[in-house]
N, C-alpha and C. Protein backbone atom coordinates (compact mmCIF):
# COMPACT_ATOMS: atom_id res chain seq x y z
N UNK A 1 134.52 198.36 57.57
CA UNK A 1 134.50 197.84 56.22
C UNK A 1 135.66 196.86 56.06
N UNK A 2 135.00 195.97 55.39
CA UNK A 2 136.51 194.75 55.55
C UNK A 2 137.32 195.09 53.98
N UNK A 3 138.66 194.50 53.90
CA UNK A 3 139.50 194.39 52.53
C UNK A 3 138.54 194.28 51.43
N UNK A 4 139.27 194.25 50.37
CA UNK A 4 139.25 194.22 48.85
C UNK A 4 140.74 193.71 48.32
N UNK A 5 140.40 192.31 47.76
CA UNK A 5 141.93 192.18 47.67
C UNK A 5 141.70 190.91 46.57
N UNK A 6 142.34 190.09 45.78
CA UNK A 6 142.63 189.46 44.46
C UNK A 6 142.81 187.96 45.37
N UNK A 7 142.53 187.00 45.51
CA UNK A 7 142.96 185.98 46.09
C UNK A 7 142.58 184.61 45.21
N UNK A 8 142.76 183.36 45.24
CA UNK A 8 142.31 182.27 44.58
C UNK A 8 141.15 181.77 45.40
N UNK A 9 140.06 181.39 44.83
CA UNK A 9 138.78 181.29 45.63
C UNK A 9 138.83 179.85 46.69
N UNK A 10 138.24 179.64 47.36
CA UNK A 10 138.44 177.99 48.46
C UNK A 10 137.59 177.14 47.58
N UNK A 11 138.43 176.05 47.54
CA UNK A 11 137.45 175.15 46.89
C UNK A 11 136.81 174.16 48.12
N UNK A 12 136.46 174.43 49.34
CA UNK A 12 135.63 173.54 50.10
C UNK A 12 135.33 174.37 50.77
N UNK A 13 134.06 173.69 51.35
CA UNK A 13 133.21 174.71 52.38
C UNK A 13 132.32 175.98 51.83
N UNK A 14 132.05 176.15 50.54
CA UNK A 14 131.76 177.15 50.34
C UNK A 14 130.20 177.18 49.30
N UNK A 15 129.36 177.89 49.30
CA UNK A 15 128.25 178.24 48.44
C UNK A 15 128.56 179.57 47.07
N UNK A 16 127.94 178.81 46.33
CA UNK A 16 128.20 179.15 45.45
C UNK A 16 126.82 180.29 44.71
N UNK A 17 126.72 181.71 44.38
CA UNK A 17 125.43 181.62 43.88
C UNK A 17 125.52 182.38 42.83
N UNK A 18 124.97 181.77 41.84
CA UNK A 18 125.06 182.24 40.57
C UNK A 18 124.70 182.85 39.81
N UNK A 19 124.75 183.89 38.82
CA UNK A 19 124.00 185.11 38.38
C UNK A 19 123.36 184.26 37.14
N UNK A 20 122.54 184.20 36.94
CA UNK A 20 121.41 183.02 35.89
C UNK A 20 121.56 183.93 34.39
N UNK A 21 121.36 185.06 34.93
CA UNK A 21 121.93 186.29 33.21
C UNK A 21 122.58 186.06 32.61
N UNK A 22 123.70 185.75 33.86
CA UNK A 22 125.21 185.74 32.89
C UNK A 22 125.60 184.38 32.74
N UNK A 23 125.02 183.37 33.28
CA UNK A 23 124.91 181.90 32.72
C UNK A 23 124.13 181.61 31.41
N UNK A 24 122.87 182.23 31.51
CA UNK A 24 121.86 181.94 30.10
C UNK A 24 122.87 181.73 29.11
N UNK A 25 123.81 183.29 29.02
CA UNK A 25 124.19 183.40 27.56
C UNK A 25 126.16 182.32 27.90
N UNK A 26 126.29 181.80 28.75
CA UNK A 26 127.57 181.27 28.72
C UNK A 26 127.64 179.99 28.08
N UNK A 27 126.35 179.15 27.77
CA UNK A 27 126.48 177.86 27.68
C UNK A 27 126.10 178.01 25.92
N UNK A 28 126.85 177.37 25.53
CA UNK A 28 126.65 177.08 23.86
C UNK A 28 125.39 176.15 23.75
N UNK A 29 124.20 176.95 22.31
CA UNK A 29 123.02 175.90 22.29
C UNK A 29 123.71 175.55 20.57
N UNK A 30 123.29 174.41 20.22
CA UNK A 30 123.44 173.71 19.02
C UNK A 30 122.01 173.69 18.74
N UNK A 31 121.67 174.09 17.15
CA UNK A 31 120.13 173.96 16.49
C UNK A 31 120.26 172.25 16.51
N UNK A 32 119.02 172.10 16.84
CA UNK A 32 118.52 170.63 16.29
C UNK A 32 118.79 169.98 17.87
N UNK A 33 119.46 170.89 18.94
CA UNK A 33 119.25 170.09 19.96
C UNK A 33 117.87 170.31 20.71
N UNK A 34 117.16 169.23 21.29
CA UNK A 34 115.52 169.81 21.94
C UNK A 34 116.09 170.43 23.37
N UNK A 35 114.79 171.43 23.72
CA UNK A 35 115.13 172.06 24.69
C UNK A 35 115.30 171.64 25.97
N UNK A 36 115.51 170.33 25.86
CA UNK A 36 115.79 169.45 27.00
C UNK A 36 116.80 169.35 27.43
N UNK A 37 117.59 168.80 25.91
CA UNK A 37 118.92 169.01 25.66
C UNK A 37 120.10 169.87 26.57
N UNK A 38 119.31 171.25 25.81
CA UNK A 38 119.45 172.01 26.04
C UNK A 38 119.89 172.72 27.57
N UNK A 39 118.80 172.67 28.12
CA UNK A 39 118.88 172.27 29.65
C UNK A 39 119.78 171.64 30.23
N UNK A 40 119.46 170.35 29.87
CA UNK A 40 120.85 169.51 30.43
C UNK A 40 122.35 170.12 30.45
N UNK A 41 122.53 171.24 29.44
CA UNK A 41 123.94 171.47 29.14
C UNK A 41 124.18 172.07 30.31
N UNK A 42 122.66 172.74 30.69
CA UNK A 42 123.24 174.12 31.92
C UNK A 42 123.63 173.43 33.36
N UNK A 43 123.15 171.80 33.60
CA UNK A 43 122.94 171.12 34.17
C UNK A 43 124.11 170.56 34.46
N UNK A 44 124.47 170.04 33.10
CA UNK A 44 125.98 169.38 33.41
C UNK A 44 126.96 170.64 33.66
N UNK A 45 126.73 171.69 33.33
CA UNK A 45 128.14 173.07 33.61
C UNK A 45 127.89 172.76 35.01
N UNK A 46 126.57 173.22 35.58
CA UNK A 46 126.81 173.76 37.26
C UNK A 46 127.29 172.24 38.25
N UNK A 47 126.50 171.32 37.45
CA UNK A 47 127.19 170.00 38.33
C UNK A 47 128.66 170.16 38.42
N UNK A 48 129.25 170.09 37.43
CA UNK A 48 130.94 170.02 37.04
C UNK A 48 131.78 171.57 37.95
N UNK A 49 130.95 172.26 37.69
CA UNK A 49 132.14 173.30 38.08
C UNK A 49 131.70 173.83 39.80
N UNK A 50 130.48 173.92 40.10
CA UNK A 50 130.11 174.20 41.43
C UNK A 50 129.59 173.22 42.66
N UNK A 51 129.75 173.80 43.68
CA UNK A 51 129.45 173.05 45.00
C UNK A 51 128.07 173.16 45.82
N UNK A 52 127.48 172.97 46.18
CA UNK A 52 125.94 173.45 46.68
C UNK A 52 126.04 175.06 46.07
N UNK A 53 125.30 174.64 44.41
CA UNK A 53 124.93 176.10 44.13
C UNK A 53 123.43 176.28 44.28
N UNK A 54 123.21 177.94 44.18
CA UNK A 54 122.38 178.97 44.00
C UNK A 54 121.84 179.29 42.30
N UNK A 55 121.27 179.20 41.69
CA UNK A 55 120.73 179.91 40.54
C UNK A 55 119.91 180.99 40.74
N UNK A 56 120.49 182.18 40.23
CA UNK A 56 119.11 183.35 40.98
C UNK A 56 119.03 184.08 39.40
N UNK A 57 117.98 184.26 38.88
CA UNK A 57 117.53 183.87 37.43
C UNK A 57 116.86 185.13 37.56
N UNK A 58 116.95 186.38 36.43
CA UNK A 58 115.57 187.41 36.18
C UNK A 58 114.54 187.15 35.96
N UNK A 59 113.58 187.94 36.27
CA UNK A 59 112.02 187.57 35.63
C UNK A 59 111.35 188.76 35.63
N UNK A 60 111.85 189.32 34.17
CA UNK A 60 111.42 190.53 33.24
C UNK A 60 110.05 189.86 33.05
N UNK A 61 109.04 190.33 33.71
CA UNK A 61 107.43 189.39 33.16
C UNK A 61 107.01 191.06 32.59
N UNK A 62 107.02 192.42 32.58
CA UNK A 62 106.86 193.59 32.30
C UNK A 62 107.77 194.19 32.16
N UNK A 63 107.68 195.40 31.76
CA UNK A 63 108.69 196.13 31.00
C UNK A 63 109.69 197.12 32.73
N UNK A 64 110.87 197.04 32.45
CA UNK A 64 111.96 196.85 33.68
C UNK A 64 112.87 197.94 33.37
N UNK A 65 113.77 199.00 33.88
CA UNK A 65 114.10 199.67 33.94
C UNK A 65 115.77 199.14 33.02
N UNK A 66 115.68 197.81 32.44
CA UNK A 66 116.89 197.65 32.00
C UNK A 66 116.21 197.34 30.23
N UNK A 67 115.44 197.27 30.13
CA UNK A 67 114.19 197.38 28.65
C UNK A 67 115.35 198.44 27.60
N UNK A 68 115.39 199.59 27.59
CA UNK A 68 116.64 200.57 27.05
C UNK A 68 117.95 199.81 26.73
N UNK A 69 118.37 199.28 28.02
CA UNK A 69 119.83 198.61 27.73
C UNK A 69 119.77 197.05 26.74
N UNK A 70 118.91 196.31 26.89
CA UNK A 70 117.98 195.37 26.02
C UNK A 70 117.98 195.86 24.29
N UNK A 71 117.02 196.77 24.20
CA UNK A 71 116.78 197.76 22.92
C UNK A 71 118.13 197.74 22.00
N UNK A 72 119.25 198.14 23.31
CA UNK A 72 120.65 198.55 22.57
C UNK A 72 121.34 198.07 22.17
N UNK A 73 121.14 196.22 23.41
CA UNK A 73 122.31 195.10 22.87
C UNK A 73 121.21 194.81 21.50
N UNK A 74 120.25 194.48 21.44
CA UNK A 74 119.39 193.91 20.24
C UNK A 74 119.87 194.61 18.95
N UNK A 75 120.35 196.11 18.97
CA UNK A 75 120.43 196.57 17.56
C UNK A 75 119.53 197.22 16.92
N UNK A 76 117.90 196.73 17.89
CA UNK A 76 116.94 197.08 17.51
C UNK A 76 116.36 195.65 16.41
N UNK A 77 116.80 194.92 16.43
CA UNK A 77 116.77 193.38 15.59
C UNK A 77 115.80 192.81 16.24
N UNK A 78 114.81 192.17 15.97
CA UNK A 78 113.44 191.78 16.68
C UNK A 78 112.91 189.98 16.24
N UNK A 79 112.87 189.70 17.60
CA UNK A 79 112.62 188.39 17.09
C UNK A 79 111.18 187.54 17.51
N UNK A 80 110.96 186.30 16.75
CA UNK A 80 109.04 185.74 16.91
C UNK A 80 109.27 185.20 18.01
N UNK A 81 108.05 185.30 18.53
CA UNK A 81 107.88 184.46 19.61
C UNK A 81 107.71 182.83 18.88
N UNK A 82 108.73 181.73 19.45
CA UNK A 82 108.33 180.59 19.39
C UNK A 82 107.18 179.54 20.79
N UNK A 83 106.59 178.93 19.89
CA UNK A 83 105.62 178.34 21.49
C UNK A 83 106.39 177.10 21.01
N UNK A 84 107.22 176.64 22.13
CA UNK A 84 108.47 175.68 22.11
C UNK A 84 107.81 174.67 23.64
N UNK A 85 108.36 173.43 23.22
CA UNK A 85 108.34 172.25 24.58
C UNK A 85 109.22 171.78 24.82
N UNK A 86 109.81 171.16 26.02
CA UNK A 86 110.96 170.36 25.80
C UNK A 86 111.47 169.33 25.17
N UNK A 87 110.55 168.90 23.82
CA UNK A 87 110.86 167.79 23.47
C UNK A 87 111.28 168.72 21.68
N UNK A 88 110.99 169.98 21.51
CA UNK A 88 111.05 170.77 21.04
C UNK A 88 112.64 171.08 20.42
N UNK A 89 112.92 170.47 18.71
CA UNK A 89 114.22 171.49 18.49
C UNK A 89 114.19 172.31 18.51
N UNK A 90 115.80 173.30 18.78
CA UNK A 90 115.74 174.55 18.57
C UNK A 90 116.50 174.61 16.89
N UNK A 91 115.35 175.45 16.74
CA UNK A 91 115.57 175.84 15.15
C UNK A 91 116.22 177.07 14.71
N UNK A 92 116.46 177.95 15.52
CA UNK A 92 117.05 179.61 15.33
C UNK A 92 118.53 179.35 15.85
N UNK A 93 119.00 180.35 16.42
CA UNK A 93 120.42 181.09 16.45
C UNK A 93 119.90 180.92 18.24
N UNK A 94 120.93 180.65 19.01
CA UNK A 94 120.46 181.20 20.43
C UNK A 94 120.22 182.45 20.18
N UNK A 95 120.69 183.29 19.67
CA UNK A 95 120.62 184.71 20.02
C UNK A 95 119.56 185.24 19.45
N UNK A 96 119.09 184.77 18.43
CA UNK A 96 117.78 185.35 17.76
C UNK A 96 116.39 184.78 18.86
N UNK A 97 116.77 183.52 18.99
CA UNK A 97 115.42 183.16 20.34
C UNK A 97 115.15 183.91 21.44
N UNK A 98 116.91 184.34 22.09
CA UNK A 98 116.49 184.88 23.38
C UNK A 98 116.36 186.20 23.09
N UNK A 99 116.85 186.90 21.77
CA UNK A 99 116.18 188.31 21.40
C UNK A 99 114.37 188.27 21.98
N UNK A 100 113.96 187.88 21.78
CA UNK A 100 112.60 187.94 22.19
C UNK A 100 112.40 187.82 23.72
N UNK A 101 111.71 188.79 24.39
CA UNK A 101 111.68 188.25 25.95
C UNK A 101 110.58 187.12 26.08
N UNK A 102 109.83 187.17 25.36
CA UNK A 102 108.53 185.77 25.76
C UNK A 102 109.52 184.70 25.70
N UNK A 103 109.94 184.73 25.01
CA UNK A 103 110.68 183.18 24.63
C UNK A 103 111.94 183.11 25.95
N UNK A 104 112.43 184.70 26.25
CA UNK A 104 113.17 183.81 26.75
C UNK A 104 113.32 183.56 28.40
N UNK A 105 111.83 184.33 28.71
CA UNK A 105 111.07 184.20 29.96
C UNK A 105 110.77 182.58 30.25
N UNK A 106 109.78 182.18 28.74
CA UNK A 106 109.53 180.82 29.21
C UNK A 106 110.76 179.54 29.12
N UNK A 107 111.97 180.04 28.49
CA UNK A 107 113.11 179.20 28.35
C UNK A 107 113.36 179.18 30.00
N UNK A 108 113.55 180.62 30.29
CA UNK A 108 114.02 181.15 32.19
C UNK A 108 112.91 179.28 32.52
N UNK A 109 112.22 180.40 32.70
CA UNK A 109 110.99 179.32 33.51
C UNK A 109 111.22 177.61 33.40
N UNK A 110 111.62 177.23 32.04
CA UNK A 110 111.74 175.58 32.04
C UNK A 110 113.07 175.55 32.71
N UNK A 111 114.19 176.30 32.20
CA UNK A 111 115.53 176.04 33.25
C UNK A 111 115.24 176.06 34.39
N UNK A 112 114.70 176.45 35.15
CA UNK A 112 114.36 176.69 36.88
C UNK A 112 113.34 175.69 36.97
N UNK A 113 112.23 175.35 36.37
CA UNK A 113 112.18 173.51 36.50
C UNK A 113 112.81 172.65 36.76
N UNK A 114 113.90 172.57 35.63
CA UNK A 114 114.62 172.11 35.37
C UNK A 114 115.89 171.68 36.39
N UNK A 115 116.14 173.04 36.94
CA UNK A 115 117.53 172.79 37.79
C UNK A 115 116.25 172.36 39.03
N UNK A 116 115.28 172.69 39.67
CA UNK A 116 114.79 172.06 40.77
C UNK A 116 114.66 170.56 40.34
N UNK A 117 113.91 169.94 39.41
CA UNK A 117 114.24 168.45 39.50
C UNK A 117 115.40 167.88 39.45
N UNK A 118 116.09 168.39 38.98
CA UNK A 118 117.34 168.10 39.80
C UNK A 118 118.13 168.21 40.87
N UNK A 119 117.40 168.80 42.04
CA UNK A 119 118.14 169.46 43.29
C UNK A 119 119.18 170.58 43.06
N UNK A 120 119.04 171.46 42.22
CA UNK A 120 119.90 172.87 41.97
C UNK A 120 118.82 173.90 42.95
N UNK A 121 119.29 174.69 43.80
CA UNK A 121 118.30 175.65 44.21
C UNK A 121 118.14 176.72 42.60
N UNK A 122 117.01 177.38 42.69
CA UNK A 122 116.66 177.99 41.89
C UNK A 122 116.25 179.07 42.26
N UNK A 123 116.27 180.38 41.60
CA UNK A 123 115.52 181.38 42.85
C UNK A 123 114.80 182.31 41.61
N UNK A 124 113.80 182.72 40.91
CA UNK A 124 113.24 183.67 39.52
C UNK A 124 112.76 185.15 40.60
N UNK A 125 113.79 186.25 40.02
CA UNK A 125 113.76 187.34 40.64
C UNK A 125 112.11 187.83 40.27
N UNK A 126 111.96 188.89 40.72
CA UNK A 126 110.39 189.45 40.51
C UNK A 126 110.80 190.54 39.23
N UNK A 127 111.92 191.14 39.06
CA UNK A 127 112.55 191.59 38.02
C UNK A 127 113.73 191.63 38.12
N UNK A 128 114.91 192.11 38.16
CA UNK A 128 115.98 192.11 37.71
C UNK A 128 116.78 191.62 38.90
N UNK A 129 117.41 190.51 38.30
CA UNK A 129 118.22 189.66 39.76
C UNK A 129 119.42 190.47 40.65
N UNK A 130 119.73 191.33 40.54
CA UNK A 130 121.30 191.55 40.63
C UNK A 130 120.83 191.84 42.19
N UNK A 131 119.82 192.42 42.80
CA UNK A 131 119.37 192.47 44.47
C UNK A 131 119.37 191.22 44.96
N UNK A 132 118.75 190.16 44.28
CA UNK A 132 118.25 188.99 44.99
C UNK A 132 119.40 188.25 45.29
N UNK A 133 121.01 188.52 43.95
CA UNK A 133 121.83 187.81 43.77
C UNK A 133 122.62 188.22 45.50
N UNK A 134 122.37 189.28 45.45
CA UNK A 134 123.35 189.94 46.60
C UNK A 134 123.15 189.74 48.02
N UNK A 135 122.21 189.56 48.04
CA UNK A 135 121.07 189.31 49.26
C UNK A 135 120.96 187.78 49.65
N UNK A 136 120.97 187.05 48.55
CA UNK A 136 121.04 185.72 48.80
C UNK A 136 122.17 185.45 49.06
N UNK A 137 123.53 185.84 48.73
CA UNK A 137 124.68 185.73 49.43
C UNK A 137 125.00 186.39 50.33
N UNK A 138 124.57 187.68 50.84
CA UNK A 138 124.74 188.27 52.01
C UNK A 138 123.98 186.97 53.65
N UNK A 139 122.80 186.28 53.04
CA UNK A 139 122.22 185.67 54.08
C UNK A 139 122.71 184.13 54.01
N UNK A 140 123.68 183.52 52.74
CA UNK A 140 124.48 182.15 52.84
C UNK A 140 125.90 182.84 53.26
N UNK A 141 125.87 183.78 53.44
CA UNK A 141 127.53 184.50 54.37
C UNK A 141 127.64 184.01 55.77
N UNK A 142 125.91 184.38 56.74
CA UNK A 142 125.82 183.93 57.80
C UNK A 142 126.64 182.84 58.35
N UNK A 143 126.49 181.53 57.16
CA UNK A 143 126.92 180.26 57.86
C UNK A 143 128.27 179.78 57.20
N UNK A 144 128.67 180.20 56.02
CA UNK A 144 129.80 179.89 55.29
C UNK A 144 130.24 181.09 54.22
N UNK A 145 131.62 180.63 53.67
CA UNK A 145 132.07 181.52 52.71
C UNK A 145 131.33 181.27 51.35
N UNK A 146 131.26 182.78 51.01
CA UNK A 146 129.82 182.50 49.39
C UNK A 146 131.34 183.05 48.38
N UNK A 147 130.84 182.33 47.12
CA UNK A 147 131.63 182.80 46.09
C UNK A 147 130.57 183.70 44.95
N UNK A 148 130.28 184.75 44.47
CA UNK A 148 129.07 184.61 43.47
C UNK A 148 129.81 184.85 42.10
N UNK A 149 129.07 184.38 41.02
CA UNK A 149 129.74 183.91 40.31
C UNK A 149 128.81 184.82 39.01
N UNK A 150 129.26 186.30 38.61
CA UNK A 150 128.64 186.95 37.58
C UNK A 150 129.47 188.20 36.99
N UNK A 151 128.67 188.51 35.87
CA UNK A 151 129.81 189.98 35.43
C UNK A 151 129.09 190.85 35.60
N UNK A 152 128.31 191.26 36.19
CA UNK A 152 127.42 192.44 36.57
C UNK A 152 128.48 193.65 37.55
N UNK A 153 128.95 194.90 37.41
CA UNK A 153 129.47 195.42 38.53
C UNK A 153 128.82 196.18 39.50
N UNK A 154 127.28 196.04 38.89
CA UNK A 154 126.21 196.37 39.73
C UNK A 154 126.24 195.20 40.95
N UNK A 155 126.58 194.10 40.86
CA UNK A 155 127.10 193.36 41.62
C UNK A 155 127.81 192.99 43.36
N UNK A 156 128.62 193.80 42.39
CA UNK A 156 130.18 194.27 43.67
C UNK A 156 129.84 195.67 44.02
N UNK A 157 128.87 196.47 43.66
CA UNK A 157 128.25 197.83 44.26
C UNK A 157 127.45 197.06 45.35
N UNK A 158 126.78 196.40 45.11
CA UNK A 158 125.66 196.12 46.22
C UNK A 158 126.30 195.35 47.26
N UNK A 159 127.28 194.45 46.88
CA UNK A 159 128.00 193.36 48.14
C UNK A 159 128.83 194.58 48.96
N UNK A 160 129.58 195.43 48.29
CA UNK A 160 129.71 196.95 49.27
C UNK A 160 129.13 196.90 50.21
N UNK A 161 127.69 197.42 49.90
CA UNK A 161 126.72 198.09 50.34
C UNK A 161 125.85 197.44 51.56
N UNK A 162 125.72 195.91 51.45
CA UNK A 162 124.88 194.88 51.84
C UNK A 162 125.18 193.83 52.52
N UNK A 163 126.70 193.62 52.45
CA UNK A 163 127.72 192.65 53.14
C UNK A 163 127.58 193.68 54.79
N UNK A 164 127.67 192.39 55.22
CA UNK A 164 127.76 192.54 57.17
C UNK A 164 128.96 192.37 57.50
N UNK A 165 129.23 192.72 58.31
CA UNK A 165 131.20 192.87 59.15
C UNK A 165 131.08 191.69 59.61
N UNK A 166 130.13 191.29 60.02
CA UNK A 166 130.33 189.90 61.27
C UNK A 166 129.92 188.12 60.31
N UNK A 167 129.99 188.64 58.99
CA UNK A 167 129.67 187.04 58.10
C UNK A 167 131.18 186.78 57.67
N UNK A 168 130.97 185.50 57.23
CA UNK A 168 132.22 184.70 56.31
C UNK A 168 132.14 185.48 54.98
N UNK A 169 133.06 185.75 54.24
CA UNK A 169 133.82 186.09 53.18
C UNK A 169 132.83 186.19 51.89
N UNK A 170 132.52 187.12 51.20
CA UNK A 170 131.79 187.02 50.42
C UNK A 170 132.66 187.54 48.93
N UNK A 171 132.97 185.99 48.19
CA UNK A 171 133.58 186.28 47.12
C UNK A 171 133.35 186.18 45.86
N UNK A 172 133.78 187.11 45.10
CA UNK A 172 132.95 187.36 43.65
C UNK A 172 134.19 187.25 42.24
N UNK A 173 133.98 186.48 41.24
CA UNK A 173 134.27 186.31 39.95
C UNK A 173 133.42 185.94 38.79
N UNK A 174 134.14 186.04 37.97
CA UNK A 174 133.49 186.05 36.48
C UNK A 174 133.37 184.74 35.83
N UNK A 175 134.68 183.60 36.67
CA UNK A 175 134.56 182.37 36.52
C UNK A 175 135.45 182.12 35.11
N UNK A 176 135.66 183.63 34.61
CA UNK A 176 136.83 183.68 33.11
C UNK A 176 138.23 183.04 33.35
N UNK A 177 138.66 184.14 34.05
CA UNK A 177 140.33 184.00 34.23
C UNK A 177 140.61 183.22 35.56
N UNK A 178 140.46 182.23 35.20
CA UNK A 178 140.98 181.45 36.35
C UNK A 178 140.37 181.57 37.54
N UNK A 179 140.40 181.23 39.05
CA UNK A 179 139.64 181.20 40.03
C UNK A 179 140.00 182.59 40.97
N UNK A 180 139.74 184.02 40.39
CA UNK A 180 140.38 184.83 41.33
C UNK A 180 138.53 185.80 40.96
């Protein structure tokens, strides 16, 4: 088993892959911007701050063993489904839109359009990303050092668990406090 230890992350040479969960809710939406807009914001973050990244995105399409934990952040507060386009303002609260999973399945779905026409890899889990996240950096370890970039500590359980002795460095932050 290799270290565990606090270090400043490399800024060259390295892949980046990103938990899409904990991106959705990081980027500020403004009402009245279209969901294009919108997009773009997530577009310009990962351009600006990462290096050949990863997006590995959930895809709750049925009800998922994290549905309960959902229920709990909601309050129980319930929101409409909007049938939205990209040319489409957003008229709600981010948080009242993505309260709804339709809406915010098909938001998932246009972002991962979205970052592929632009050359972002994209990856839409079959349900809950935090395996795919781990796995996809356990197999970009092979050839270089991975940084992944989420607050899940289901996370750093699985890179435990799933990391190989014989890959490059597999390093994980929140992307909050500075580069550690």
């Amino acid at each position: 088993m290799g270290d565990c230890q606090a270090q400043e992350l490399p800024e060259t040479n390295i892949v980046h892959v990103i938990d899409g969960g904990s991106l959705l809710y990081r980027i500020p939406w403004i009402k009245g911007q279209t969901f294009s807009q919108i997009c773009m914001k997530y577009i310009d973050h990962i351009r600006k701050r990462f290096s050949n990244p990863t997006v590995v995105m959930d895809g709750y399409n049925s009800s998922s063993t994290k549905d309960i934990t959902h229920l709990r952040r909601s309050k129980g507060i319930q929101s409409n489904t909007i049938t939205f386009t990209r040319d489409m303002p957003l008229r709600v609260k981010k948080e009242t839109f993505l309260l709804n999973q339709s809406n915010k399945q098909r938001f998932v779905e246009m972002l991962i359009d979205t970052f592929q026409e632009h050359s972002i890899e994209a990856i839409k889990a079959k349900e809950d990303a935090d395996l795919l996240i781990v796995k996809t950096a356990v197999e970009k370890s092979n050839r270089q050092e991975v940084v992944i970039y989420g607050e899940d500590t289901n996370l750093l359980i699985l890179i435990c668990h799933l990391a190989e002795k014989n890959s490059h460095c597999i390093l994980m932050t929140n992307g909050v406090n500075g580069n550690r």
